[in-house]
PDB file of N, CA and C in Angstrom:
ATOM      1  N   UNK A   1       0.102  10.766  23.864  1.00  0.00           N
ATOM      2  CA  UNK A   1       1.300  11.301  23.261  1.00  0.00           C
ATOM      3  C   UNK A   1       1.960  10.274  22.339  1.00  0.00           C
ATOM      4  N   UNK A   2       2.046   8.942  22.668  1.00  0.00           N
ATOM      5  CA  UNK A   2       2.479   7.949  22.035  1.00  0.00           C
ATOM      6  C   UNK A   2       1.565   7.831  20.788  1.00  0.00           C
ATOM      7  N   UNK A   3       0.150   7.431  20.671  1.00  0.00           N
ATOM      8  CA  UNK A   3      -0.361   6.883  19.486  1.00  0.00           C
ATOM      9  C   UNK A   3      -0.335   8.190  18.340  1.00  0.00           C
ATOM     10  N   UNK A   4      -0.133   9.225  18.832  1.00  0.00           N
ATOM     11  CA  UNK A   4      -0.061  10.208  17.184  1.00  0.00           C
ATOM     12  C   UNK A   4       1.475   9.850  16.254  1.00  0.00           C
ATOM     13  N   UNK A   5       2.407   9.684  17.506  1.00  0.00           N
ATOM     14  CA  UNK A   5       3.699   9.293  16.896  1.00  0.00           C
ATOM     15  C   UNK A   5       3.393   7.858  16.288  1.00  0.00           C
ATOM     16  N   UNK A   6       2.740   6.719  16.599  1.00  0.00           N
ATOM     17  CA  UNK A   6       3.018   5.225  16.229  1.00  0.00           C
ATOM     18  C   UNK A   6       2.144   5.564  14.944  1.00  0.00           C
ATOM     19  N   UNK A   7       1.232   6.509  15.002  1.00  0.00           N
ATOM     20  CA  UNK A   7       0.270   6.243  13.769  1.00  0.00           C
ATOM     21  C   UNK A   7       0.933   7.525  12.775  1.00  0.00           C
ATOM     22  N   UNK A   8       1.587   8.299  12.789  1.00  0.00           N
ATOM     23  CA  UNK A   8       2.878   9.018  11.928  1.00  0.00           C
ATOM     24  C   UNK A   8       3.386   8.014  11.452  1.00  0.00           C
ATOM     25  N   UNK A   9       4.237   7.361  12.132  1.00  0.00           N
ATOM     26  CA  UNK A   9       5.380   6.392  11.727  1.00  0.00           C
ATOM     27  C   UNK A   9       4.723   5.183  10.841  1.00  0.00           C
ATOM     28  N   UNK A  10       3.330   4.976  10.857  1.00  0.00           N
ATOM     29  CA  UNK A  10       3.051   3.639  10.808  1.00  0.00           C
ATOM     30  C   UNK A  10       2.129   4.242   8.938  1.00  0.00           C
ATOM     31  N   UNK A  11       1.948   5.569   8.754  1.00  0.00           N
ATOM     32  CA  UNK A  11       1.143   6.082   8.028  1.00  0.00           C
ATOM     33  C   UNK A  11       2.748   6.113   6.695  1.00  0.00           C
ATOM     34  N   UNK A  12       4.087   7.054   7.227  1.00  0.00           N
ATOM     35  CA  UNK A  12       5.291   7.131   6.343  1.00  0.00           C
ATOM     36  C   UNK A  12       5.531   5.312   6.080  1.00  0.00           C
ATOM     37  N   UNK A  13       5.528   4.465   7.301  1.00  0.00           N
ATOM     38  CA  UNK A  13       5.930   3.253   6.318  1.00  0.00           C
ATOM     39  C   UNK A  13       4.947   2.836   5.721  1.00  0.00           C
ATOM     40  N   UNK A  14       3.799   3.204   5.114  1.00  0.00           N
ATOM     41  CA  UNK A  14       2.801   2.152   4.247  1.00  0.00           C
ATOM     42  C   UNK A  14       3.265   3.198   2.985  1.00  0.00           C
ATOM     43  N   UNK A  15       3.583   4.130   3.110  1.00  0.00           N
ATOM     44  CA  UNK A  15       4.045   4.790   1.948  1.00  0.00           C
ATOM     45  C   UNK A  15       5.120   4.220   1.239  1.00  0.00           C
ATOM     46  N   UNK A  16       6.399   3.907   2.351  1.00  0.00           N
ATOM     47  CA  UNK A  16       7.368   3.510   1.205  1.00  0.00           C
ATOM     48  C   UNK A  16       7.012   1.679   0.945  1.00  0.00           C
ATOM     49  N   UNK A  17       5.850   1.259   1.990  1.00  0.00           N
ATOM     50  CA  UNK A  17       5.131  -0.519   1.417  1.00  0.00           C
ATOM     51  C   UNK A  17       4.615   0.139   0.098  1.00  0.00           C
ATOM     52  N   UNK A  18       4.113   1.119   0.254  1.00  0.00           N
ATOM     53  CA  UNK A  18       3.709   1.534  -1.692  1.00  0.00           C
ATOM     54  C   UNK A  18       4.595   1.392  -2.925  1.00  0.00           C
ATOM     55  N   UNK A  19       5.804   2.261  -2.288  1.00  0.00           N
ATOM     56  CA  UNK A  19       6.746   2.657  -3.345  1.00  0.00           C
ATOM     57  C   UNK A  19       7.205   0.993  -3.599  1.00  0.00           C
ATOM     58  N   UNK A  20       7.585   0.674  -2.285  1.00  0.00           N
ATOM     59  CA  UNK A  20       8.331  -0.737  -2.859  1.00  0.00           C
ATOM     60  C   UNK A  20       7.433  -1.863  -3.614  1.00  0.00           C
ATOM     61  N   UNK A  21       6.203  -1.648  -3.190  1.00  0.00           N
ATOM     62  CA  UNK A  21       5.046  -2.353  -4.435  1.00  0.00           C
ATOM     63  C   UNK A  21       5.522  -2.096  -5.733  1.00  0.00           C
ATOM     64  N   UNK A  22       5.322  -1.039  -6.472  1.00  0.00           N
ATOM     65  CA  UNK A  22       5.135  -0.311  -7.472  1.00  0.00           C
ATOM     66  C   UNK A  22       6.572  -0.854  -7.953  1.00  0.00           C
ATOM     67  N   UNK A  23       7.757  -0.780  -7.476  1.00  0.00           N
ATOM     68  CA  UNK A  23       9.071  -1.241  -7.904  1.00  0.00           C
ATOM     69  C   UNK A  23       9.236  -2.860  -7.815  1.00  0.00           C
ATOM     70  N   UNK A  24       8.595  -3.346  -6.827  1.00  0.00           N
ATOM     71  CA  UNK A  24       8.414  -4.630  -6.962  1.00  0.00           C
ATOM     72  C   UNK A  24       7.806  -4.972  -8.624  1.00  0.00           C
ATOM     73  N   UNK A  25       6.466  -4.482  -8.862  1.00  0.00           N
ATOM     74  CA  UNK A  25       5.141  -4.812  -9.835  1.00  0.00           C
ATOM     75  C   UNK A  25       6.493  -4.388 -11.044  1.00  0.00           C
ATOM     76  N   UNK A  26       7.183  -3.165 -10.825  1.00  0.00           N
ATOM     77  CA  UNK A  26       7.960  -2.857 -12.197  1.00  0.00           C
ATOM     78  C   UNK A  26       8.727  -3.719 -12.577  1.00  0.00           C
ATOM     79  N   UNK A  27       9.543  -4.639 -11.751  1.00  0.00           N
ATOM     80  CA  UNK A  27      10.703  -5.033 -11.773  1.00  0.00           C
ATOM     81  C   UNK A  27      10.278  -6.554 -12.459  1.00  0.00           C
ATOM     82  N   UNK A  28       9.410  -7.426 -11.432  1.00  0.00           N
ATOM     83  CA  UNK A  28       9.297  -8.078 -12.013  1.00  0.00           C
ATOM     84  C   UNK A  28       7.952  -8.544 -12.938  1.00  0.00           C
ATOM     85  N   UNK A  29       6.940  -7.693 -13.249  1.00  0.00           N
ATOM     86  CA  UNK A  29       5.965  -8.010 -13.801  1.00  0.00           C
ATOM     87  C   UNK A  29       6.223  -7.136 -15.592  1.00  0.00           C
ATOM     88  N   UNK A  30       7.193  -6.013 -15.167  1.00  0.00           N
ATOM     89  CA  UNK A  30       7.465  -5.100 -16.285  1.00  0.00           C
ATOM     90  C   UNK A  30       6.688  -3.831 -15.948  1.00  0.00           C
ATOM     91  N   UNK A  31       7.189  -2.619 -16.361  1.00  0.00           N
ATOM     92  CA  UNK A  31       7.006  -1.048 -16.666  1.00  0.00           C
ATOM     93  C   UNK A  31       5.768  -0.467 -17.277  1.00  0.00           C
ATOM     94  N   UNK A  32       5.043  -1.618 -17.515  1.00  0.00           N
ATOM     95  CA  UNK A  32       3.690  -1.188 -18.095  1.00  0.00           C
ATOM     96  C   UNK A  32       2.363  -1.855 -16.805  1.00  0.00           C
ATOM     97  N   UNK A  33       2.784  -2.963 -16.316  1.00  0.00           N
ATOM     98  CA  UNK A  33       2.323  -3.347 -15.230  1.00  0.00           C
ATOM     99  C   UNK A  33       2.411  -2.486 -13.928  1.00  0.00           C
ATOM    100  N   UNK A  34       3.409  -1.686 -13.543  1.00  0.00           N
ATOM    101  CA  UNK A  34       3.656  -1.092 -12.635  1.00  0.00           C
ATOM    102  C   UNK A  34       2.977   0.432 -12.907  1.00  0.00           C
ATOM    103  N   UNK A  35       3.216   1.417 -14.213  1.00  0.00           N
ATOM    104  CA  UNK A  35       2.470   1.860 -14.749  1.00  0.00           C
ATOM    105  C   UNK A  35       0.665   1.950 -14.458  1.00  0.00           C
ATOM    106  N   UNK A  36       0.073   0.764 -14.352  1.00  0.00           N
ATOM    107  CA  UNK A  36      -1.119   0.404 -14.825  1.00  0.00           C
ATOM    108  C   UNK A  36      -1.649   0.624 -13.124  1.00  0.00           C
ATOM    109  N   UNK A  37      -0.589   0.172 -12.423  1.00  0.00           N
ATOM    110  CA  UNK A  37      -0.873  -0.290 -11.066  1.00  0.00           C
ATOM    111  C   UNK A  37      -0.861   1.506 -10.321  1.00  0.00           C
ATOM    112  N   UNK A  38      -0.283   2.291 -10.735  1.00  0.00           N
ATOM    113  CA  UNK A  38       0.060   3.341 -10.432  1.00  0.00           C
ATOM    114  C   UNK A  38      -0.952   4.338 -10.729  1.00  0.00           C
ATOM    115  N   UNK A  39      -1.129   4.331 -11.704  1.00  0.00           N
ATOM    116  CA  UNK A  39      -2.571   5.087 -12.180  1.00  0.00           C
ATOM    117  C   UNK A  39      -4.179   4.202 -11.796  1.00  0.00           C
ATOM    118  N   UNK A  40      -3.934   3.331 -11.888  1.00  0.00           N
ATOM    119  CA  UNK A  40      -5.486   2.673 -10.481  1.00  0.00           C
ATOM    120  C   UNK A  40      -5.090   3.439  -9.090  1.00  0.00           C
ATOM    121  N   UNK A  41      -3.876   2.750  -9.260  1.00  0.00           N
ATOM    122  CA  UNK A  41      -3.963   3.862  -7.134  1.00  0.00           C
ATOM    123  C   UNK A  41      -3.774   4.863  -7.571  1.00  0.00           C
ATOM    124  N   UNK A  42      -3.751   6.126  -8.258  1.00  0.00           N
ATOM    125  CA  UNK A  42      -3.614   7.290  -8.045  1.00  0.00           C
ATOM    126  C   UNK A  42      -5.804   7.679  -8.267  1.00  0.00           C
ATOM    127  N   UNK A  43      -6.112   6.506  -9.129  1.00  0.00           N
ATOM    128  CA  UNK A  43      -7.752   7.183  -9.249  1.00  0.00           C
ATOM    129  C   UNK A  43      -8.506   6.650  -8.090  1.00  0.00           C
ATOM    130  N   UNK A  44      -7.763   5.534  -7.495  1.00  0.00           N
ATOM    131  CA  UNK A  44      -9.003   4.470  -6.239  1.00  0.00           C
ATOM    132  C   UNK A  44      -8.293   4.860  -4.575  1.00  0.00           C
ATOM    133  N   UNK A  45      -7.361   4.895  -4.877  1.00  0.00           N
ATOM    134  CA  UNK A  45      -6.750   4.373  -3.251  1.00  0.00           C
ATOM    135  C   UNK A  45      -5.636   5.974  -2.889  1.00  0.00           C
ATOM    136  N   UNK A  46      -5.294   6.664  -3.643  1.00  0.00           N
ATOM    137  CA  UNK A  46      -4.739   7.440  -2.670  1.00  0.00           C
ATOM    138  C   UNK A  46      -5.248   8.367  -1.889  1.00  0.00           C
ATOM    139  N   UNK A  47      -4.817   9.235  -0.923  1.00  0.00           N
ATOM    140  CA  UNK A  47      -5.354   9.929   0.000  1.00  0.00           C
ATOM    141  C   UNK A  47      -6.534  11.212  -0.717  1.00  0.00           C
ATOM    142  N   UNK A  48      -5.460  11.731  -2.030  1.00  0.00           N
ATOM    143  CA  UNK A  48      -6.900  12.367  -2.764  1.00  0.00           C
ATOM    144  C   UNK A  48      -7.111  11.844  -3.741  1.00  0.00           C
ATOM    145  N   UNK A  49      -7.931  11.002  -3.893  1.00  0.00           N
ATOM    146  CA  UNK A  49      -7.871  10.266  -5.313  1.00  0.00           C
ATOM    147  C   UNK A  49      -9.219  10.527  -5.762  1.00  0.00           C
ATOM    148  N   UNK A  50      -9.174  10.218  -7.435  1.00  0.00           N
ATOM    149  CA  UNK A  50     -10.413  11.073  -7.894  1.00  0.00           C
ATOM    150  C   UNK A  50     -12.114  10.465  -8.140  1.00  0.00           C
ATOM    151  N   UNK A  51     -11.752   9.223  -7.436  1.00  0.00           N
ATOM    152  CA  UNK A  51     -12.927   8.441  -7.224  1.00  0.00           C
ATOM    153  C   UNK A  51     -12.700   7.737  -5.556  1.00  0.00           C
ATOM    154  N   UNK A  52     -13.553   8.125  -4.770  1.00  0.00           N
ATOM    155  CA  UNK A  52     -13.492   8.432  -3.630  1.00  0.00           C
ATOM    156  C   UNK A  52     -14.491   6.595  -3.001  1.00  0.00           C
ATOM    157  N   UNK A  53     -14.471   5.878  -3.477  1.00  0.00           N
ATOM    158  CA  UNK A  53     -15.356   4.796  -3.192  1.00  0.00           C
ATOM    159  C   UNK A  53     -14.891   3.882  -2.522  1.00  0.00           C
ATOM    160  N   UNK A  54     -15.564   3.339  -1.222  1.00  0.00           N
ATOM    161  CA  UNK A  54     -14.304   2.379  -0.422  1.00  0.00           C
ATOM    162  C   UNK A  54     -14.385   1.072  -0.779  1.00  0.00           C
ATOM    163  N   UNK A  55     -14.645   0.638  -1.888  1.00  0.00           N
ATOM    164  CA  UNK A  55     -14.562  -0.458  -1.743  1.00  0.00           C
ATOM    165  C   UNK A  55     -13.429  -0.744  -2.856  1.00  0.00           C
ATOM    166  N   UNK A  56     -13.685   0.463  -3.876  1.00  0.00           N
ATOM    167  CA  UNK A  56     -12.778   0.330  -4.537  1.00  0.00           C
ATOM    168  C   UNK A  56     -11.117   0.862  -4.226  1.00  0.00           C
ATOM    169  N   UNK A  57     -10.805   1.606  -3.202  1.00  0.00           N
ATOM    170  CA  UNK A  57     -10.245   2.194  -2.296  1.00  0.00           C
ATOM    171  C   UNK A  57      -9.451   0.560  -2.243  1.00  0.00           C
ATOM    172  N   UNK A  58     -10.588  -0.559  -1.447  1.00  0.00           N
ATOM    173  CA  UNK A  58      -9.758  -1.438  -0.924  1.00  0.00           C
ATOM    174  C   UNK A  58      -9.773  -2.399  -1.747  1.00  0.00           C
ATOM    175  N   UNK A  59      -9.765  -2.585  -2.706  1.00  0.00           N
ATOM    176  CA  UNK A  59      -9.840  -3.410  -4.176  1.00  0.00           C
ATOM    177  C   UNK A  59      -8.486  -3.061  -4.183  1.00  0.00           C
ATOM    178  N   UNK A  60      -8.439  -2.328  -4.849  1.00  0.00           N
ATOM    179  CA  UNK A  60      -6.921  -1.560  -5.419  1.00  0.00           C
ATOM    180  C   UNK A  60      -6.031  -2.114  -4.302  1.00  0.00           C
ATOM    181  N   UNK A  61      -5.915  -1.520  -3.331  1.00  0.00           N
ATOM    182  CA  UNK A  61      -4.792  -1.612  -2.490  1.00  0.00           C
ATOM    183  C   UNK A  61      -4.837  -3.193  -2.233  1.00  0.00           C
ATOM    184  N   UNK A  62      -5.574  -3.574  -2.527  1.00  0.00           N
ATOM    185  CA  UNK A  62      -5.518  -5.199  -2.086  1.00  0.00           C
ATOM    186  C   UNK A  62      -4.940  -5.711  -3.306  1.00  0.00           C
ATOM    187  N   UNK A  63      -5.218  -5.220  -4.683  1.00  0.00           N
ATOM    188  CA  UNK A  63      -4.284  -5.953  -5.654  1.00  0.00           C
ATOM    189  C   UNK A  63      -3.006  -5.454  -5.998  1.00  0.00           C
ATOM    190  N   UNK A  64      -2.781  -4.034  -5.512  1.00  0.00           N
ATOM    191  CA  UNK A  64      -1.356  -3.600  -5.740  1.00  0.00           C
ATOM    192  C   UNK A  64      -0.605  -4.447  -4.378  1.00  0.00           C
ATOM    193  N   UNK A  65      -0.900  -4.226  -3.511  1.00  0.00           N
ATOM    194  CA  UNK A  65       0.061  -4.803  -2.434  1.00  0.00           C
ATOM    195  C   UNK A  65       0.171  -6.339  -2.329  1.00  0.00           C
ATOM    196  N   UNK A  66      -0.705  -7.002  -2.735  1.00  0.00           N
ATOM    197  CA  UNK A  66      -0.551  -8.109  -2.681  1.00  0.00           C
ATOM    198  C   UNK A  66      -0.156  -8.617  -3.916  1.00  0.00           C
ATOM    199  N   UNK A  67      -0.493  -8.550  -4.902  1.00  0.00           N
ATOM    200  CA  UNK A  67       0.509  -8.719  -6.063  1.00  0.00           C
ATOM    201  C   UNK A  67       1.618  -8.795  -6.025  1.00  0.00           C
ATOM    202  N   UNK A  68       1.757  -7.556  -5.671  1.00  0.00           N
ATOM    203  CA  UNK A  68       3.345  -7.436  -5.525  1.00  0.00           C
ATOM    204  C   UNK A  68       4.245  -8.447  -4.763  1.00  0.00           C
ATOM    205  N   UNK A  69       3.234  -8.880  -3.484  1.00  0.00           N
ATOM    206  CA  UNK A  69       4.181  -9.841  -2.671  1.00  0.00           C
ATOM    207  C   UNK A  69       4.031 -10.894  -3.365  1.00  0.00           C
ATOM    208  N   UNK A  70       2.858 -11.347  -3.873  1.00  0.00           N
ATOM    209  CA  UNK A  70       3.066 -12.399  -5.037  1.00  0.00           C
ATOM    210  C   UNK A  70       4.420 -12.603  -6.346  1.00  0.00           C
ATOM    211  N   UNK A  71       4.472 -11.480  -6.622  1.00  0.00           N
ATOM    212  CA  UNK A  71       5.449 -11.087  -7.879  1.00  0.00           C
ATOM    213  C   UNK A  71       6.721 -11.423  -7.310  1.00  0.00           C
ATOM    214  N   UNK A  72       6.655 -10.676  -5.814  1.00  0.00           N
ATOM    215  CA  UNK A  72       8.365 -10.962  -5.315  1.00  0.00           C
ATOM    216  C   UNK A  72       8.767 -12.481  -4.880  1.00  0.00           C
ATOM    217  N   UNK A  73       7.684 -13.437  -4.551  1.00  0.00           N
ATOM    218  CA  UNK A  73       7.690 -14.435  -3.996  1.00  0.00           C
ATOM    219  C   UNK A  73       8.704 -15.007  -3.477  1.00  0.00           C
ATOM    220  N   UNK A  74       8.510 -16.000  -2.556  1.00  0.00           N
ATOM    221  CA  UNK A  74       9.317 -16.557  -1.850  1.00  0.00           C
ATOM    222  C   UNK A  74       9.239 -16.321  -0.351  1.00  0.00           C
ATOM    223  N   UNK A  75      10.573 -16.210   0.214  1.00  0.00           N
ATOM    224  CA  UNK A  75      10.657 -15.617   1.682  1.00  0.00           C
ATOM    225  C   UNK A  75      10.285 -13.909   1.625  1.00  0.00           C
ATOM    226  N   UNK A  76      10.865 -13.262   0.235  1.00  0.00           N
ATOM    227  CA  UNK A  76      10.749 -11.933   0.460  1.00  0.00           C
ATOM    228  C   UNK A  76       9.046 -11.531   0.077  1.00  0.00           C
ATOM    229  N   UNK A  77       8.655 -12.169  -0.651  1.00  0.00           N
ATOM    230  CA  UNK A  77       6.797 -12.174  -1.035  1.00  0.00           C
ATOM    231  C   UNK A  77       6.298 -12.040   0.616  1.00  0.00           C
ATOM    232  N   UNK A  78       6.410 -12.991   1.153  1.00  0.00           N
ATOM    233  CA  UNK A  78       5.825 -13.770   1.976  1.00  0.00           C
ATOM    234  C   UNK A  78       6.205 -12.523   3.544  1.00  0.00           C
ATOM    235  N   UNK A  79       7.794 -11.915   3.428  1.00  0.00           N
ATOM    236  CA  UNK A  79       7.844 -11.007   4.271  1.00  0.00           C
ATOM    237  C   UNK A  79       6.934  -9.938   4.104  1.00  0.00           C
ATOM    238  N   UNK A  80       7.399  -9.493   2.841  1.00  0.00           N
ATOM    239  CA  UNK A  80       6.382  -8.153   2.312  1.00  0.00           C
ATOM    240  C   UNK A  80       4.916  -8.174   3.085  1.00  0.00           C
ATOM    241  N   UNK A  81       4.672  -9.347   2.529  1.00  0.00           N
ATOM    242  CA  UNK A  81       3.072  -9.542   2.450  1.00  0.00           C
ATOM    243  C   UNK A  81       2.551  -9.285   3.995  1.00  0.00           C
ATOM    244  N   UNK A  82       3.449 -10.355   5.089  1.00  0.00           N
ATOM    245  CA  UNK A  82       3.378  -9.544   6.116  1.00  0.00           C
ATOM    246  C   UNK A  82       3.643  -8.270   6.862  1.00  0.00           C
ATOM    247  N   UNK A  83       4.615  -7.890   6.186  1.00  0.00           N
ATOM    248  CA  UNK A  83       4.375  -6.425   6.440  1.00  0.00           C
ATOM    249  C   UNK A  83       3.680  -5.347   6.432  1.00  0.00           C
ATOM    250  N   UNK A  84       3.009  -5.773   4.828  1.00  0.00           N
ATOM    251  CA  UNK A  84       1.483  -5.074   4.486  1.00  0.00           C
ATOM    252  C   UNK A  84       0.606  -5.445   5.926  1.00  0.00           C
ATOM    253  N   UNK A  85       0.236  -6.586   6.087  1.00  0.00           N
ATOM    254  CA  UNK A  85      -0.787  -7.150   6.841  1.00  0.00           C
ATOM    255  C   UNK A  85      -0.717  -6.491   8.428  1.00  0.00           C
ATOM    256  N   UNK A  86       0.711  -6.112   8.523  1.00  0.00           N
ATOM    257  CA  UNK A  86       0.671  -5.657   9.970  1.00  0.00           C
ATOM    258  C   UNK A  86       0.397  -4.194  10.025  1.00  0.00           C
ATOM    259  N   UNK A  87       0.975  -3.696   8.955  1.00  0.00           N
ATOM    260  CA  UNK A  87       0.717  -1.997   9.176  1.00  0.00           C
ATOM    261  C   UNK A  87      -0.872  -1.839   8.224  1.00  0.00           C
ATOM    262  N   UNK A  88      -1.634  -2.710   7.624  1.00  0.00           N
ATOM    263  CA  UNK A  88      -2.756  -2.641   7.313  1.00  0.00           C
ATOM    264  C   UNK A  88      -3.845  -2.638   8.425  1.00  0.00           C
ATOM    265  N   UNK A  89      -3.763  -3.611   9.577  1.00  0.00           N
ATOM    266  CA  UNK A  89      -4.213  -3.957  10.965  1.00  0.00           C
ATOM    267  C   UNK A  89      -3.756  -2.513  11.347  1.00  0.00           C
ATOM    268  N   UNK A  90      -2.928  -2.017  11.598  1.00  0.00           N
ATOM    269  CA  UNK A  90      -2.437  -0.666  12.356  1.00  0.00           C
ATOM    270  C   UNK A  90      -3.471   0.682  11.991  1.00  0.00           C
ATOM    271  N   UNK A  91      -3.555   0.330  10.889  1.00  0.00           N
ATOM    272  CA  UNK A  91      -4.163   1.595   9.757  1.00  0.00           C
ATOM    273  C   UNK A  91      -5.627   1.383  10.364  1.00  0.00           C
ATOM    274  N   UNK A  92      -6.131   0.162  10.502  1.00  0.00           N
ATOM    275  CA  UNK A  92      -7.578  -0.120  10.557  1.00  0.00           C
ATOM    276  C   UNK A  92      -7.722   0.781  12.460  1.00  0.00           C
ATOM    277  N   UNK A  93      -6.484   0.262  13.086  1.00  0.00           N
ATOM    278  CA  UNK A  93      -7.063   0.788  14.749  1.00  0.00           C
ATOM    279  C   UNK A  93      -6.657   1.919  15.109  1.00  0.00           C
ATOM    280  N   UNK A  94      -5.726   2.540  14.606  1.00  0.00           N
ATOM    281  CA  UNK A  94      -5.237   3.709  14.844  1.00  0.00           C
ATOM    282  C   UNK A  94      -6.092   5.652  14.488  1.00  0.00           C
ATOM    283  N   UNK A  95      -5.952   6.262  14.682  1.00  0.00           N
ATOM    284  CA  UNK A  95      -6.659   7.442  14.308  1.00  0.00           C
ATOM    285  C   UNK A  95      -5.395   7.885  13.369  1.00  0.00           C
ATOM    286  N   UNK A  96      -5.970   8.546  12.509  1.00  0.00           N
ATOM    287  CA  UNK A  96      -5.528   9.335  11.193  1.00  0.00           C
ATOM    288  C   UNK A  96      -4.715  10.220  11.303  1.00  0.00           C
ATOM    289  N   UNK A  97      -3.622  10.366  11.151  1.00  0.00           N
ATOM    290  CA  UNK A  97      -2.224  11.709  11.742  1.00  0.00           C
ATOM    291  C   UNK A  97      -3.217  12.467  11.071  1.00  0.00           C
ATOM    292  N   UNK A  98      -2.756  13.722  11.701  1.00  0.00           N
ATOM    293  CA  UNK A  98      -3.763  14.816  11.452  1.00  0.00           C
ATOM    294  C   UNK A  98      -2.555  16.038  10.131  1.00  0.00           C
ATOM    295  N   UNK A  99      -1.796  15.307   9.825  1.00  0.00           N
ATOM    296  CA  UNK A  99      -1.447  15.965   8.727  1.00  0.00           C
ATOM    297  C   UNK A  99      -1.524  15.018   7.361  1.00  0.00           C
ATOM    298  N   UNK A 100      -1.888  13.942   7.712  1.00  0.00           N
ATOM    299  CA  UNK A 100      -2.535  12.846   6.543  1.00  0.00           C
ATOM    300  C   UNK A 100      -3.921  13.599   5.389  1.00  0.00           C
TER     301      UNK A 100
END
């Protein structure tokens, strides 16, 4: 009963670790960078995306999310980054909400 809820909860926050990527990459890399980053994950890494390949799947998500914590650097880079890293570990052990 517990792990469908932790892996719900754990599936909505890598979503808004997305959004805040993408606003991170905008903010400080610029609107064409964030742009660029947005349309790779919409063709490699999202749930329907139109090239279905895992490696590129984890290419992408490895340079949007981590970039980004790069871009934000500092204490808040460095939080981010772990944040990715923990709900990335989560993603890897958990089973797939079944409305994902």
């Amino acid at each position: 009963m517990l792990i469908p809820l932790v892996s719900a909860a754990n599936a909505v926050a890598r979503f808004f670790l997305e959004i805040v990527a993408f606003v991170a990459l905008g903010i400080c890399l610029g609107p064409l960078v964030a742009a660029a980053a947005v349309v790779a994950w919409a063709l490699f890494a999202a749930p329907k995306a139109r090239f279905r390949v895992e490696v590129l799947r984890l290419g992408t998500q490895a340079v949007v999310l981590l970039g980004a914590a790069v871009a934000l650097g500092g204490p808040l880079g460095v939080a981010f980054g772990v944040l990715v890293a923990i709900n990335s570990g989560l993603i890897a052990v958990l089973p797939e909400p079944e409305w994902a």
